[in-house]
PDB file of N, CA and C in Angstrom:
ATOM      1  N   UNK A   1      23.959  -0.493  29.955  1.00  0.00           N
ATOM      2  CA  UNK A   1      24.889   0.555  30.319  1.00  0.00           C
ATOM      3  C   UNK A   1      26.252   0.257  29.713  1.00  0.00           C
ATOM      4  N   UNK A   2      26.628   0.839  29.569  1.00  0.00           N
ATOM      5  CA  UNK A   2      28.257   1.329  28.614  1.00  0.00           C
ATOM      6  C   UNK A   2      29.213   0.885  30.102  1.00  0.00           C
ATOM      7  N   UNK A   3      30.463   0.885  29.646  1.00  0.00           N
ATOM      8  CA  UNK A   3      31.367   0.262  30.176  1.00  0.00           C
ATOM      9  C   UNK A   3      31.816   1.678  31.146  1.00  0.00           C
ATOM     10  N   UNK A   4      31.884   2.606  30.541  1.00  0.00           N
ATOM     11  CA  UNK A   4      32.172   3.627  30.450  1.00  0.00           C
ATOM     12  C   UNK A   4      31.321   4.198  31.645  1.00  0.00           C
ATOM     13  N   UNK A   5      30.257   4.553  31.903  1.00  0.00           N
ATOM     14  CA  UNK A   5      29.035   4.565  32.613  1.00  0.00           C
ATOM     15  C   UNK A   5      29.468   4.204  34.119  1.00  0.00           C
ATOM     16  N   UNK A   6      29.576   2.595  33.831  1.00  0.00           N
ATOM     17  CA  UNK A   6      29.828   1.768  35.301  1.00  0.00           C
ATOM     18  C   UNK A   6      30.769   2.309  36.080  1.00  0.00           C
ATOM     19  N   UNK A   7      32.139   2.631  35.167  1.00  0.00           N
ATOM     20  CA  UNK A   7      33.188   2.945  36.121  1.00  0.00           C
ATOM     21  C   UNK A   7      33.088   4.373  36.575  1.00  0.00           C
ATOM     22  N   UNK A   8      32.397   5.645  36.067  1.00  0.00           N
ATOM     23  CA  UNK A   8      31.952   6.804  36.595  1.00  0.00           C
ATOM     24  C   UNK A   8      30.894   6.447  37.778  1.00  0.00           C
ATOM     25  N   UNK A   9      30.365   5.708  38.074  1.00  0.00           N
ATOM     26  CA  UNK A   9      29.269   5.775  39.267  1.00  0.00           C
ATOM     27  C   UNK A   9      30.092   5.176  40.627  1.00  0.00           C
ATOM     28  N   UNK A  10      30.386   6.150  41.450  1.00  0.00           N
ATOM     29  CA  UNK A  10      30.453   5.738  42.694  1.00  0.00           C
ATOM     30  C   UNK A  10      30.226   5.024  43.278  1.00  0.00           C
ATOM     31  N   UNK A  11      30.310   3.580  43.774  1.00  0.00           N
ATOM     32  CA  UNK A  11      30.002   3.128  44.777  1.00  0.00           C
ATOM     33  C   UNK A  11      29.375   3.126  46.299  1.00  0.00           C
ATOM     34  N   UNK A  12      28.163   3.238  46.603  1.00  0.00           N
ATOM     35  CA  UNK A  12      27.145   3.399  47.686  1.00  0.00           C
ATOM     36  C   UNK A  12      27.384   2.701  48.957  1.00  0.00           C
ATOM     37  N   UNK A  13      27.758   2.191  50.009  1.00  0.00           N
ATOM     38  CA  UNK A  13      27.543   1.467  50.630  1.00  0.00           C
ATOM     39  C   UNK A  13      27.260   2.380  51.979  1.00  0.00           C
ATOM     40  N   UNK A  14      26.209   1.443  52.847  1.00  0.00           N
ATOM     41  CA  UNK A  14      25.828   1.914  53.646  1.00  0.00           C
ATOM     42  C   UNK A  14      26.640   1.875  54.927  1.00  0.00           C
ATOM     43  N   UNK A  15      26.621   1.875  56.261  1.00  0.00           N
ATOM     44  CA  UNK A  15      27.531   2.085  57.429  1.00  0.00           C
ATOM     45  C   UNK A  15      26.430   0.955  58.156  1.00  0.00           C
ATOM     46  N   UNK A  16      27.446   0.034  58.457  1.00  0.00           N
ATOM     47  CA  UNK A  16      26.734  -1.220  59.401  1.00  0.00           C
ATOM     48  C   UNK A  16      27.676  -1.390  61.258  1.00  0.00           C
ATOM     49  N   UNK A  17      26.125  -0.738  61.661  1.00  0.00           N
ATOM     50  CA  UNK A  17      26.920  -0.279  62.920  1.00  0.00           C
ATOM     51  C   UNK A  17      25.703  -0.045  63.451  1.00  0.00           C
ATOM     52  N   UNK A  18      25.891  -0.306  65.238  1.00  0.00           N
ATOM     53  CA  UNK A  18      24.695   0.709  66.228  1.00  0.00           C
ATOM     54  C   UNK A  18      25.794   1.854  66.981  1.00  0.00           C
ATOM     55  N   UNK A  19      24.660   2.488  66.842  1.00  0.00           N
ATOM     56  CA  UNK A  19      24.823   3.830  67.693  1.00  0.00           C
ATOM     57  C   UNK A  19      24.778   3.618  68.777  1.00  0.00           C
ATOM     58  N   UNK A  20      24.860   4.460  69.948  1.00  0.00           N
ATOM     59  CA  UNK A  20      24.484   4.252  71.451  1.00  0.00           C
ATOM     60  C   UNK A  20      22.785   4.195  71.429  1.00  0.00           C
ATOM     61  N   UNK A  21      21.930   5.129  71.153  1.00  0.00           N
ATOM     62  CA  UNK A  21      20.621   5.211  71.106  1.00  0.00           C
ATOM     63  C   UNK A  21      20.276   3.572  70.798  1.00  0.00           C
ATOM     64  N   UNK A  22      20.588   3.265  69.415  1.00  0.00           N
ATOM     65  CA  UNK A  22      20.203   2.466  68.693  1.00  0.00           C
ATOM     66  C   UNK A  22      20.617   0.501  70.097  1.00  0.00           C
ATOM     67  N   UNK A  23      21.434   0.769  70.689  1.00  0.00           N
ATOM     68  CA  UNK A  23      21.816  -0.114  71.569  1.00  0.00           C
ATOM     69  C   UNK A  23      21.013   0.005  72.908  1.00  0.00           C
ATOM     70  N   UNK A  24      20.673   1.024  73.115  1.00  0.00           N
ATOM     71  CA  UNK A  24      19.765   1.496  74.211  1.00  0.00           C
ATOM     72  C   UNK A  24      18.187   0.868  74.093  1.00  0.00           C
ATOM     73  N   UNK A  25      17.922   0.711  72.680  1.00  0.00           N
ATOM     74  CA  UNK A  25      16.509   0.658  72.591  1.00  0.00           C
ATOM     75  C   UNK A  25      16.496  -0.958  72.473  1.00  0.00           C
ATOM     76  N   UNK A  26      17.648  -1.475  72.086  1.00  0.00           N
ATOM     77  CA  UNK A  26      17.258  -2.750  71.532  1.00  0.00           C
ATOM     78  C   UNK A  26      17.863  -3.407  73.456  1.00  0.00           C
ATOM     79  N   UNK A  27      18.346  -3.119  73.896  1.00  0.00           N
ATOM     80  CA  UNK A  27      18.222  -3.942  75.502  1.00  0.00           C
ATOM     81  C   UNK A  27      17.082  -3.123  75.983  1.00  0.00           C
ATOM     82  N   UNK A  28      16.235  -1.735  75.918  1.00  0.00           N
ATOM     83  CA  UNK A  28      15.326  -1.767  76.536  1.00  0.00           C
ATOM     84  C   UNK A  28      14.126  -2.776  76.345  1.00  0.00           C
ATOM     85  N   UNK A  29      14.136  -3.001  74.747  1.00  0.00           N
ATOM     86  CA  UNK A  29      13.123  -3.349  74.184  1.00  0.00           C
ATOM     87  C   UNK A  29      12.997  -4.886  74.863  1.00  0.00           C
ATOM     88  N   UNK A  30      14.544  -5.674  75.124  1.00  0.00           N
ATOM     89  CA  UNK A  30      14.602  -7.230  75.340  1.00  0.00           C
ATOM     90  C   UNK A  30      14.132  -6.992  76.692  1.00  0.00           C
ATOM     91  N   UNK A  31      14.069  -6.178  78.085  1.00  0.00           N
ATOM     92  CA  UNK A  31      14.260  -5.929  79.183  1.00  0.00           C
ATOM     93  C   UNK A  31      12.072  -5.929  79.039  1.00  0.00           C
ATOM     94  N   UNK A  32      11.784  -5.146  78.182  1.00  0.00           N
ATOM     95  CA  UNK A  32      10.149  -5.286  78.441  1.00  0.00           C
ATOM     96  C   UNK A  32       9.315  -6.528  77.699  1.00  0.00           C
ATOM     97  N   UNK A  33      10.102  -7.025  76.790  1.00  0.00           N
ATOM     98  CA  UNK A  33       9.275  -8.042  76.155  1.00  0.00           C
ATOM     99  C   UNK A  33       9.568  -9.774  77.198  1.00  0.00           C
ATOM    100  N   UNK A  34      10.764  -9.540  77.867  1.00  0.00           N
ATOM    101  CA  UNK A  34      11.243 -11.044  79.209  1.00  0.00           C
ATOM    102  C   UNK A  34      10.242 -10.521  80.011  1.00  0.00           C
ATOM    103  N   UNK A  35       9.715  -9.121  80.258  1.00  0.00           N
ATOM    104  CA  UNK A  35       9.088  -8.791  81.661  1.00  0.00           C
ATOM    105  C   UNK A  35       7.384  -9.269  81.251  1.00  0.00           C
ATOM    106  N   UNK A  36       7.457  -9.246  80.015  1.00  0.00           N
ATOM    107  CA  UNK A  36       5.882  -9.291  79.659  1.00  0.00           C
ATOM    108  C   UNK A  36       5.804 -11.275  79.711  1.00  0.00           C
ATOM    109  N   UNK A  37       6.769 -11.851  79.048  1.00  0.00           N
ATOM    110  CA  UNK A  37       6.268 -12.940  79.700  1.00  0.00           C
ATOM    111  C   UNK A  37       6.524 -13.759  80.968  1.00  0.00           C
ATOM    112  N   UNK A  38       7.441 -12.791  81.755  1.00  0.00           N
ATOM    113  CA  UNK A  38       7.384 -13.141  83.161  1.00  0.00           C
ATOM    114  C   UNK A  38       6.152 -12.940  83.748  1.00  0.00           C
ATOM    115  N   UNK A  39       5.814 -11.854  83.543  1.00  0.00           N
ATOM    116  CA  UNK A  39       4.525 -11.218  84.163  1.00  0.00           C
ATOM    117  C   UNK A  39       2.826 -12.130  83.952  1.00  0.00           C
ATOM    118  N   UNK A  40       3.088 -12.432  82.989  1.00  0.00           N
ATOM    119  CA  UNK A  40       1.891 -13.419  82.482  1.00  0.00           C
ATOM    120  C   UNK A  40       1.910 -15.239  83.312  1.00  0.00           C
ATOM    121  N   UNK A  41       3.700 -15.316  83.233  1.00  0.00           N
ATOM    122  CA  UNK A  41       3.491 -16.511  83.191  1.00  0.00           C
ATOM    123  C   UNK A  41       3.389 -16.940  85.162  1.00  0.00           C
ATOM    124  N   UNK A  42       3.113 -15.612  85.759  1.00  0.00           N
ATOM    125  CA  UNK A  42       3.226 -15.397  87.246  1.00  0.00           C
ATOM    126  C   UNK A  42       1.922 -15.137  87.496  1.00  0.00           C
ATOM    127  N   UNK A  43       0.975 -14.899  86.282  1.00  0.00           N
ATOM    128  CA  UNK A  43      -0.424 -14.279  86.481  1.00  0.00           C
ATOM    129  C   UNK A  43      -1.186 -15.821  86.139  1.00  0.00           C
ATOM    130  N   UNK A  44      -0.416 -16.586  85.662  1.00  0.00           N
ATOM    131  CA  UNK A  44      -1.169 -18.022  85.522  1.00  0.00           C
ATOM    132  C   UNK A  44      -1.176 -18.829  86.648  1.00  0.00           C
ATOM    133  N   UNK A  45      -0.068 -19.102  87.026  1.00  0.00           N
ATOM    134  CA  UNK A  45       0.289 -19.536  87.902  1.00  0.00           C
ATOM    135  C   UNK A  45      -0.282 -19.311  89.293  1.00  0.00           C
ATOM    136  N   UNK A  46      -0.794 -17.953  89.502  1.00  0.00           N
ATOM    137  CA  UNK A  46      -1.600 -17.304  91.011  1.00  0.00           C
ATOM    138  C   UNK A  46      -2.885 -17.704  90.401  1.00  0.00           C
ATOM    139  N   UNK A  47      -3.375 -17.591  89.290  1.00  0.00           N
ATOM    140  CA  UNK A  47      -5.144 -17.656  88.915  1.00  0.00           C
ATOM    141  C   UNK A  47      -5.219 -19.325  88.896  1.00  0.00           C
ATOM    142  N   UNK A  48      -4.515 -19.871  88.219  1.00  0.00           N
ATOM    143  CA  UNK A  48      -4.910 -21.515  88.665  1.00  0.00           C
ATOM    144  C   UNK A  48      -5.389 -21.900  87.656  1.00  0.00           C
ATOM    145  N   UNK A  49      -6.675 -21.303  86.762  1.00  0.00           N
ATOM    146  CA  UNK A  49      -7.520 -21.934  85.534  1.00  0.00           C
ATOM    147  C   UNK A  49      -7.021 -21.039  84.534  1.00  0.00           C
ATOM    148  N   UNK A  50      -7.217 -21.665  83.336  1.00  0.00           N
ATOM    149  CA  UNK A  50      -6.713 -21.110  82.212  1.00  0.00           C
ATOM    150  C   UNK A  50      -7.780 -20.126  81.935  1.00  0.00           C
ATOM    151  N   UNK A  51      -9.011 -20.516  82.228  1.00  0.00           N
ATOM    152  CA  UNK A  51     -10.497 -19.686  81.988  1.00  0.00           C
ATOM    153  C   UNK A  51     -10.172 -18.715  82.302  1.00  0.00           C
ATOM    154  N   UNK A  52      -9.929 -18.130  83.879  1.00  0.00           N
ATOM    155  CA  UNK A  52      -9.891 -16.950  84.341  1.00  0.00           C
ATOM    156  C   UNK A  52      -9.109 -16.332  83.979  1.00  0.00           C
ATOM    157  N   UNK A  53      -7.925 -16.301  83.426  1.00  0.00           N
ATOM    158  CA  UNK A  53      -7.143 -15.440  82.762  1.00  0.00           C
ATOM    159  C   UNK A  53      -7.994 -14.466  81.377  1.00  0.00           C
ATOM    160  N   UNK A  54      -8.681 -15.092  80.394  1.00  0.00           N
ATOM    161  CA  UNK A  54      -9.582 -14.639  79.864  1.00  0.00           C
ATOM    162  C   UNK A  54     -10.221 -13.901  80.204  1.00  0.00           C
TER     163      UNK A  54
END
């Protein structure tokens, strides 16, 4: 590319940021994936053998 070229092309940059949505999903998401291994590690603990969980 020509010198000429480079300095006609605009510069692109994207927007680095969350939205509200985008903040919403990522604490819902942390709020079900702590609950999933709470939930398991409370389902071991009442069953006793590792077998029966299987």
């Amino acid at each position: 590319m020509s010198e000429e070229t480079l300095r006609r092309v605009p510069e692109q940059q994207l927007e680095r940021g969350l939205g509200p949505l985008d903040a919403t999903m990522i604490v819902v998401g942390s709020m079900i994936g702590s609950g999933i291994f709470i939930t398991s590690a409370e389902s071991t603990r009442l069953v006793g053998a590792p077998g029966w969980l299987l």
